[in-house]
PDB file of N, CA and C in Angstrom:
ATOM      1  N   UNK A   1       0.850  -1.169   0.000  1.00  0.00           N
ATOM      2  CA  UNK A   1       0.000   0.000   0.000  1.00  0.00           C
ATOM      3  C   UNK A   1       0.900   1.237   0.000  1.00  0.00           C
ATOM      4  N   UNK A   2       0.358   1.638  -0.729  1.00  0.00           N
ATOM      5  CA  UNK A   2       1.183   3.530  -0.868  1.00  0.00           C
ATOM      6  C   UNK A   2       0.685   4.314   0.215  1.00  0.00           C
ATOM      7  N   UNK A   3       1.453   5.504   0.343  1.00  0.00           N
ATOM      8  CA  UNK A   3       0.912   6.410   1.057  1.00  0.00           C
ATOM      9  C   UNK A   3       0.042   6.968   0.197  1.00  0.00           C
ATOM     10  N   UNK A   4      -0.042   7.109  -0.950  1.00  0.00           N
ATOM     11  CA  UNK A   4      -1.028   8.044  -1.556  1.00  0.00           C
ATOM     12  C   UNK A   4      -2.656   6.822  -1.633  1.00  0.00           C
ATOM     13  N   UNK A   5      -2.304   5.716  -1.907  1.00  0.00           N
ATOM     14  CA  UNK A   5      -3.579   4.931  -1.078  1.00  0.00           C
ATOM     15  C   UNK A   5      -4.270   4.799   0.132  1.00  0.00           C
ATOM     16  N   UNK A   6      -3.355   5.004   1.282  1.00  0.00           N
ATOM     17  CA  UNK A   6      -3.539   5.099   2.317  1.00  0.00           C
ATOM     18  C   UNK A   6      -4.151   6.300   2.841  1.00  0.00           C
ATOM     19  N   UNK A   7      -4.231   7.694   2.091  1.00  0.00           N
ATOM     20  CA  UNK A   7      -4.666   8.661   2.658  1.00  0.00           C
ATOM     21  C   UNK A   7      -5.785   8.746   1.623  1.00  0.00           C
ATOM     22  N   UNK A   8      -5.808   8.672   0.467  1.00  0.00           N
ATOM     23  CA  UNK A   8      -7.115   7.937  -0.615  1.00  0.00           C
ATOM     24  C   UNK A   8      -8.374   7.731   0.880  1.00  0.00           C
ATOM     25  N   UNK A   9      -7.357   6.098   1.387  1.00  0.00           N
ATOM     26  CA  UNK A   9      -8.904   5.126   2.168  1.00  0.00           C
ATOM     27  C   UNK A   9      -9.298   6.268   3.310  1.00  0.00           C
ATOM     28  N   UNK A  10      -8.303   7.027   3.866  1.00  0.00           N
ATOM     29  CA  UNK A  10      -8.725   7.801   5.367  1.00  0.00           C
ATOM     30  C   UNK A  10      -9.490   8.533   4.951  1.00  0.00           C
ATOM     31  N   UNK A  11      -9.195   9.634   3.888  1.00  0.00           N
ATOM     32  CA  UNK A  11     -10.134  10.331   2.938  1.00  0.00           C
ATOM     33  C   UNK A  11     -11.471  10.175   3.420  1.00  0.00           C
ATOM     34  N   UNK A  12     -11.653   8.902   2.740  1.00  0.00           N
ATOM     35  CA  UNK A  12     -12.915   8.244   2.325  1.00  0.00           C
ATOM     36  C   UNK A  12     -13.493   8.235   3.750  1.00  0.00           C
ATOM     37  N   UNK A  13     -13.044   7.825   5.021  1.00  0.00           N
ATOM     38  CA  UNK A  13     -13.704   7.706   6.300  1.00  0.00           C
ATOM     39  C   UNK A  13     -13.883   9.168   7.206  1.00  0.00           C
ATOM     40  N   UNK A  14     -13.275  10.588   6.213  1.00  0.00           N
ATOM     41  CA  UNK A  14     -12.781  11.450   6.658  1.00  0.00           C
ATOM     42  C   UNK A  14     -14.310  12.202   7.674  1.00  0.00           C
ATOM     43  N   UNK A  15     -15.615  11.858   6.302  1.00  0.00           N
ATOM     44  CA  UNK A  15     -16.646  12.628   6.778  1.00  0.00           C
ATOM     45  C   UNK A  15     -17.437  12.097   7.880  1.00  0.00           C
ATOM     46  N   UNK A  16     -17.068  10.649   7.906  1.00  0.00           N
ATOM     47  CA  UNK A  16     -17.759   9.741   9.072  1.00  0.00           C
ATOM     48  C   UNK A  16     -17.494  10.333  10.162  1.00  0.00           C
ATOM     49  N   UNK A  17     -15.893  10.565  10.357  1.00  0.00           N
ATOM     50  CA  UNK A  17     -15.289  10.653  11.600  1.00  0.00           C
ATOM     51  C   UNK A  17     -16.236  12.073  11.737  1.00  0.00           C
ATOM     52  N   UNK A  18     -15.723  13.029  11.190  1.00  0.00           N
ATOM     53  CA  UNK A  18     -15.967  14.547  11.305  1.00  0.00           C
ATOM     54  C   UNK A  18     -17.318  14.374  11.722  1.00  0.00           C
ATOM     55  N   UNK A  19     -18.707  14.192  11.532  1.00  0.00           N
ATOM     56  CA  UNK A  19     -19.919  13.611  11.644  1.00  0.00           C
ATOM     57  C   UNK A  19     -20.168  13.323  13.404  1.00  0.00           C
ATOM     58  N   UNK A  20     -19.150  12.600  13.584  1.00  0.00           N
ATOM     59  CA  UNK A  20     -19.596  12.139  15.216  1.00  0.00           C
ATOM     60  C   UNK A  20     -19.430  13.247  16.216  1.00  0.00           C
ATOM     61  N   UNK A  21     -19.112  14.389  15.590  1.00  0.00           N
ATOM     62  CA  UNK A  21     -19.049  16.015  16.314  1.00  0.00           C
ATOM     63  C   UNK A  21     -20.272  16.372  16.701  1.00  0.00           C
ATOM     64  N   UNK A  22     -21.777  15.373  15.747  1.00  0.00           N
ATOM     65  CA  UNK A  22     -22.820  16.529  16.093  1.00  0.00           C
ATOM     66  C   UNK A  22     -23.506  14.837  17.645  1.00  0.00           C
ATOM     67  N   UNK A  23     -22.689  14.125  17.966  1.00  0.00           N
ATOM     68  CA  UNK A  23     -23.465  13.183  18.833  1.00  0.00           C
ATOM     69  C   UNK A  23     -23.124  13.990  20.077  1.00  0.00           C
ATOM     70  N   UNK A  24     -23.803  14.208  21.331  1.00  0.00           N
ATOM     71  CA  UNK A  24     -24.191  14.460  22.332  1.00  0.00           C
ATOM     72  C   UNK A  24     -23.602  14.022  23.279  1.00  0.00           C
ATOM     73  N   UNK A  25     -23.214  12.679  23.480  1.00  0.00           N
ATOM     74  CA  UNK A  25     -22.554  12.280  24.532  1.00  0.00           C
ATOM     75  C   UNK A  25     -21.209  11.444  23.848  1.00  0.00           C
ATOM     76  N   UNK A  26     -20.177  10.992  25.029  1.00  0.00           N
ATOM     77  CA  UNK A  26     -19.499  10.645  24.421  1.00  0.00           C
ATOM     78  C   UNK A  26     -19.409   8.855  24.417  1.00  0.00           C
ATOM     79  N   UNK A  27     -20.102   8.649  25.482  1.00  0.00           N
ATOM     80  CA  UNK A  27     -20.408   6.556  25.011  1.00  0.00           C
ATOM     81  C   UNK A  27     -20.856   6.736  23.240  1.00  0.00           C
ATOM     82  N   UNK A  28     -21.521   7.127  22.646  1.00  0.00           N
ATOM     83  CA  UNK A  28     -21.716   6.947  21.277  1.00  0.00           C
ATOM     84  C   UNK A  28     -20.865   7.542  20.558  1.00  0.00           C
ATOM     85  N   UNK A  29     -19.913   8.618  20.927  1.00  0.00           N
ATOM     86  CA  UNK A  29     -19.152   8.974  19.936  1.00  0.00           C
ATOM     87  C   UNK A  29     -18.429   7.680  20.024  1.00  0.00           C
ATOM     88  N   UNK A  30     -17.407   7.629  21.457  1.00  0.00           N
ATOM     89  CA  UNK A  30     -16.529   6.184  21.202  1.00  0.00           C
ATOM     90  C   UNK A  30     -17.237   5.020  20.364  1.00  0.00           C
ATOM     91  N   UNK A  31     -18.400   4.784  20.823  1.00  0.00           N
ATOM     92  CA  UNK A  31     -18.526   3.460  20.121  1.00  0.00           C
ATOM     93  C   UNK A  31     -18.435   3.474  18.696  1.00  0.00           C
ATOM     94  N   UNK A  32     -19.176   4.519  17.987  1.00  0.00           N
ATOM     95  CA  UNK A  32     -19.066   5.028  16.371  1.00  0.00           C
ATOM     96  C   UNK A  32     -17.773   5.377  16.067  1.00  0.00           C
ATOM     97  N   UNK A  33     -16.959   5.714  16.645  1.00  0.00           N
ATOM     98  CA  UNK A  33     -15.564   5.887  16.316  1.00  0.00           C
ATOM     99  C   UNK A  33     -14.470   4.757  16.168  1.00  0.00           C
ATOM    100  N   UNK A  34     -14.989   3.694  17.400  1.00  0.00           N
ATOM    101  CA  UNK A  34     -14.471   2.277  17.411  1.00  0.00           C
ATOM    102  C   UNK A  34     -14.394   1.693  15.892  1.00  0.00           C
ATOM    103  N   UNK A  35     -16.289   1.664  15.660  1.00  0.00           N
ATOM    104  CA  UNK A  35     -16.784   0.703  14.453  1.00  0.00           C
ATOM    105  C   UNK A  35     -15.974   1.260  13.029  1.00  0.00           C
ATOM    106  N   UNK A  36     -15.800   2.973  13.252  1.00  0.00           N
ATOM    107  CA  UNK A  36     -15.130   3.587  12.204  1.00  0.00           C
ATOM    108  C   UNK A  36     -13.766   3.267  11.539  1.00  0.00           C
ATOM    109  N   UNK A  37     -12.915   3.003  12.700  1.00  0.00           N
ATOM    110  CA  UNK A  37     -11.334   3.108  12.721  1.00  0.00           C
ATOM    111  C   UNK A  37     -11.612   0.791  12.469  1.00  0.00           C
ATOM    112  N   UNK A  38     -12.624   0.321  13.140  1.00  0.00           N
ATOM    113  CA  UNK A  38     -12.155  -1.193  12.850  1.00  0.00           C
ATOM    114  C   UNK A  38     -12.722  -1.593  11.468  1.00  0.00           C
ATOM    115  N   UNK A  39     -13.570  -0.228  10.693  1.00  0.00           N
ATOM    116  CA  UNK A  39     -13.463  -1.021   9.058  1.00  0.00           C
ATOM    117  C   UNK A  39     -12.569  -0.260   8.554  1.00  0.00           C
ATOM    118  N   UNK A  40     -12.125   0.891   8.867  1.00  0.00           N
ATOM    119  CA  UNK A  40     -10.655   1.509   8.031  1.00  0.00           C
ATOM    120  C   UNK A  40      -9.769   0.328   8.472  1.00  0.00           C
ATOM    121  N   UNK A  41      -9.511  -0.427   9.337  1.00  0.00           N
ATOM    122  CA  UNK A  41      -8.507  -1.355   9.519  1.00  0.00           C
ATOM    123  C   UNK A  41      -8.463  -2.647   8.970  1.00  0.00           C
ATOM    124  N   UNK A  42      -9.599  -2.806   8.612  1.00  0.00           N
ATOM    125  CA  UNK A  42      -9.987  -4.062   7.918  1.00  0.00           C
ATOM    126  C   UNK A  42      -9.943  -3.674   6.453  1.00  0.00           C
ATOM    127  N   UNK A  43      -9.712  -2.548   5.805  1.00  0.00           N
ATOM    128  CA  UNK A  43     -10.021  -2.524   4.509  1.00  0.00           C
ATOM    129  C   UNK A  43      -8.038  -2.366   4.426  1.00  0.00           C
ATOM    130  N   UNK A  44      -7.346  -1.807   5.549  1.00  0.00           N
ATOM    131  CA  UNK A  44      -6.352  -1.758   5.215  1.00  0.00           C
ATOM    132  C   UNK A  44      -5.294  -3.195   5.164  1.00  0.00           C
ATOM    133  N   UNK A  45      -6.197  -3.718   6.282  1.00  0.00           N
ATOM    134  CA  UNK A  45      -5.419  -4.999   6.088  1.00  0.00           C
ATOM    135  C   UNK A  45      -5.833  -6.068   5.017  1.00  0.00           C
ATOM    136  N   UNK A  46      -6.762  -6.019   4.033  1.00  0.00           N
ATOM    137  CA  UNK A  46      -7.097  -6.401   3.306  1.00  0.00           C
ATOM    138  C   UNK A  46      -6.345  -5.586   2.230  1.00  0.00           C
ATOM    139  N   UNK A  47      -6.167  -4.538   2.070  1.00  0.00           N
ATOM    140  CA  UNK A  47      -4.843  -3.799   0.663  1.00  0.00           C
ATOM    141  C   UNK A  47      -3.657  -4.849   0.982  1.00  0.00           C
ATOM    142  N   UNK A  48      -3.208  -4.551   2.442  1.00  0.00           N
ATOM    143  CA  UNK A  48      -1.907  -4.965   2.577  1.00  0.00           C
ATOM    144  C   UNK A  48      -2.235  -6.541   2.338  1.00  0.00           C
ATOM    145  N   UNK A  49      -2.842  -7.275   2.865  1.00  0.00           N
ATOM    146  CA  UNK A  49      -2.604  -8.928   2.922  1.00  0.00           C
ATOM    147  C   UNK A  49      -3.341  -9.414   2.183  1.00  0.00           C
ATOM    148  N   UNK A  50      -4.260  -8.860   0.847  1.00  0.00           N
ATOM    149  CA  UNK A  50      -4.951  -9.604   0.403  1.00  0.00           C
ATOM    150  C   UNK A  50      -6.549  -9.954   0.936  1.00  0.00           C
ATOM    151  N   UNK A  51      -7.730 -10.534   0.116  1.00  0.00           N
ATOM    152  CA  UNK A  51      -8.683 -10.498   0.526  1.00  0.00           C
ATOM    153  C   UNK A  51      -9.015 -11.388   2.276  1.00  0.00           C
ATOM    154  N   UNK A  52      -9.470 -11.674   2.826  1.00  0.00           N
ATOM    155  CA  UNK A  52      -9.479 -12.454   3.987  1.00  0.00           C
ATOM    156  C   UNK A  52     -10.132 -13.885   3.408  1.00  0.00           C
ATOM    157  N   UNK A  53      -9.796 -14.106   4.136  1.00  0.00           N
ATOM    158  CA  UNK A  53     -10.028 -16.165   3.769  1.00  0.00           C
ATOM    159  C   UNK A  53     -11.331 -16.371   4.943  1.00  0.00           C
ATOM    160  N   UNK A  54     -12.464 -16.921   4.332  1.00  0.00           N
ATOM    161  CA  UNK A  54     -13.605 -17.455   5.344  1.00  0.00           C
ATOM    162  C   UNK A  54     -13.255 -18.460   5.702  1.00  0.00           C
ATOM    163  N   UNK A  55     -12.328 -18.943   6.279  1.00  0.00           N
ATOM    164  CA  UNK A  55     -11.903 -20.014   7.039  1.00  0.00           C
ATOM    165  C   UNK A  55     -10.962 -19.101   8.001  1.00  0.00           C
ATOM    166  N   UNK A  56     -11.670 -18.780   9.312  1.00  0.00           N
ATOM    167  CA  UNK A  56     -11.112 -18.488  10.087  1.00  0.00           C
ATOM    168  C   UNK A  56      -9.652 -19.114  10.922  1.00  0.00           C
ATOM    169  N   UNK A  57      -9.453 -20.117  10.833  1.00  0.00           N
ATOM    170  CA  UNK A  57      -8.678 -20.968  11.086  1.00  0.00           C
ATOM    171  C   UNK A  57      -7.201 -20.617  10.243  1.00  0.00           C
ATOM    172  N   UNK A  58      -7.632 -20.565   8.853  1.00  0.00           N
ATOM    173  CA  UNK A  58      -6.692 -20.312   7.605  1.00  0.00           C
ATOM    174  C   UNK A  58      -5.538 -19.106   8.570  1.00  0.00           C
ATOM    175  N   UNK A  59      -4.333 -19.067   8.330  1.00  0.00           N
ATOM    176  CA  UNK A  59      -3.263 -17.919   8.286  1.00  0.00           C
ATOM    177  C   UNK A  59      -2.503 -17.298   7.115  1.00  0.00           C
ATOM    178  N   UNK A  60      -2.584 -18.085   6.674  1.00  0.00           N
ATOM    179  CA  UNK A  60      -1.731 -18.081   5.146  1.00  0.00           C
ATOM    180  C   UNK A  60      -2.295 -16.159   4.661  1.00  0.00           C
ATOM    181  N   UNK A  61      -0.970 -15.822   3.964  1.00  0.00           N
ATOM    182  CA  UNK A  61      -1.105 -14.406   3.667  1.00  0.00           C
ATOM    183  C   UNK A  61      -1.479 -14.839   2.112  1.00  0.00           C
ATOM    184  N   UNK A  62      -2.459 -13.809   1.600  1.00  0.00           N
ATOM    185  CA  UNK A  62      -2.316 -14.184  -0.170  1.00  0.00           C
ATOM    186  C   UNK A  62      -1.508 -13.391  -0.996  1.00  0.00           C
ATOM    187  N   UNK A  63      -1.133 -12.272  -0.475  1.00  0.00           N
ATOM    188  CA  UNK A  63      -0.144 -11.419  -0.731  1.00  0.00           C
ATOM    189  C   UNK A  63       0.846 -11.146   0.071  1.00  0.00           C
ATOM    190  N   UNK A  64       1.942 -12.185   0.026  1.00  0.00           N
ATOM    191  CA  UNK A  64       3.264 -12.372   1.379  1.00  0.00           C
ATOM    192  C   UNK A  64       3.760 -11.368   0.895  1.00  0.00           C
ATOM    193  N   UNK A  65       4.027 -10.105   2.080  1.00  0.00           N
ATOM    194  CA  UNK A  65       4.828  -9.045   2.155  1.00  0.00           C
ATOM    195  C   UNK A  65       6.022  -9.272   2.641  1.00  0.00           C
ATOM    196  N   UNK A  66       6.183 -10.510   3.315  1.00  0.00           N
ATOM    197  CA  UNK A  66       7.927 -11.288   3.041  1.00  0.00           C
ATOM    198  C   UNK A  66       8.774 -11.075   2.014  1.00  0.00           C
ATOM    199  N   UNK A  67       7.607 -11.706   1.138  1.00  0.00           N
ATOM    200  CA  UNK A  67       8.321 -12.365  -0.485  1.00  0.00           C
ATOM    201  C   UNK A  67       8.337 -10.949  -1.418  1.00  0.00           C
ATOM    202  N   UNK A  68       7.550  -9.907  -0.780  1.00  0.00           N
ATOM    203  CA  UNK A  68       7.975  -8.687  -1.703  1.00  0.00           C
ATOM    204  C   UNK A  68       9.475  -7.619  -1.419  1.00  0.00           C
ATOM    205  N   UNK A  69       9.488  -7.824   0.045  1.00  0.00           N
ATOM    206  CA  UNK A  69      11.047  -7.557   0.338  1.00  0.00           C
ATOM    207  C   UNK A  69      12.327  -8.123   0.008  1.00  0.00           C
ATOM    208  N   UNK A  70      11.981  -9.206  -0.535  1.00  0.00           N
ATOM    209  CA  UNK A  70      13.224  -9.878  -0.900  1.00  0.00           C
ATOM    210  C   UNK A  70      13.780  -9.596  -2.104  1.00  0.00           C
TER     211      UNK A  70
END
């Protein structure tokens, strides 16, 4: 992942975040902020490692960032 992808995906979550300014208390900001930052993290770890495998069990990377350093 590039940096210029990486600020692309934040971008994209930029207005969500900004948004939780008009909630009232702060138990719902955290929690909406939680759910916010754990699909920006999931979409990032899906750039970096490839799609996720429905076999939870599975580890295997589909895009080894090992094998691209070498």
């Amino acid at each position: 992942m590039t940096k210029a992808e990486y600020l692309e995906l934040a971008s994209n979550h930029y207005d969500s975040i900004n948004d939780l300014n008009k909630l009232d208390n702060f138990h719902d900001y955290e929690k909406e902020y939680v759910n916010i930052l754990h699909k920006m993290g999931r979409e990032i770890l899906e750039k970096n490692l490839g799609e996720l495998s429905n076999d939870k069990r599975k580890k295997n990377f589909t895009n080894n960032p090992r094998q691209d350093k070498r």
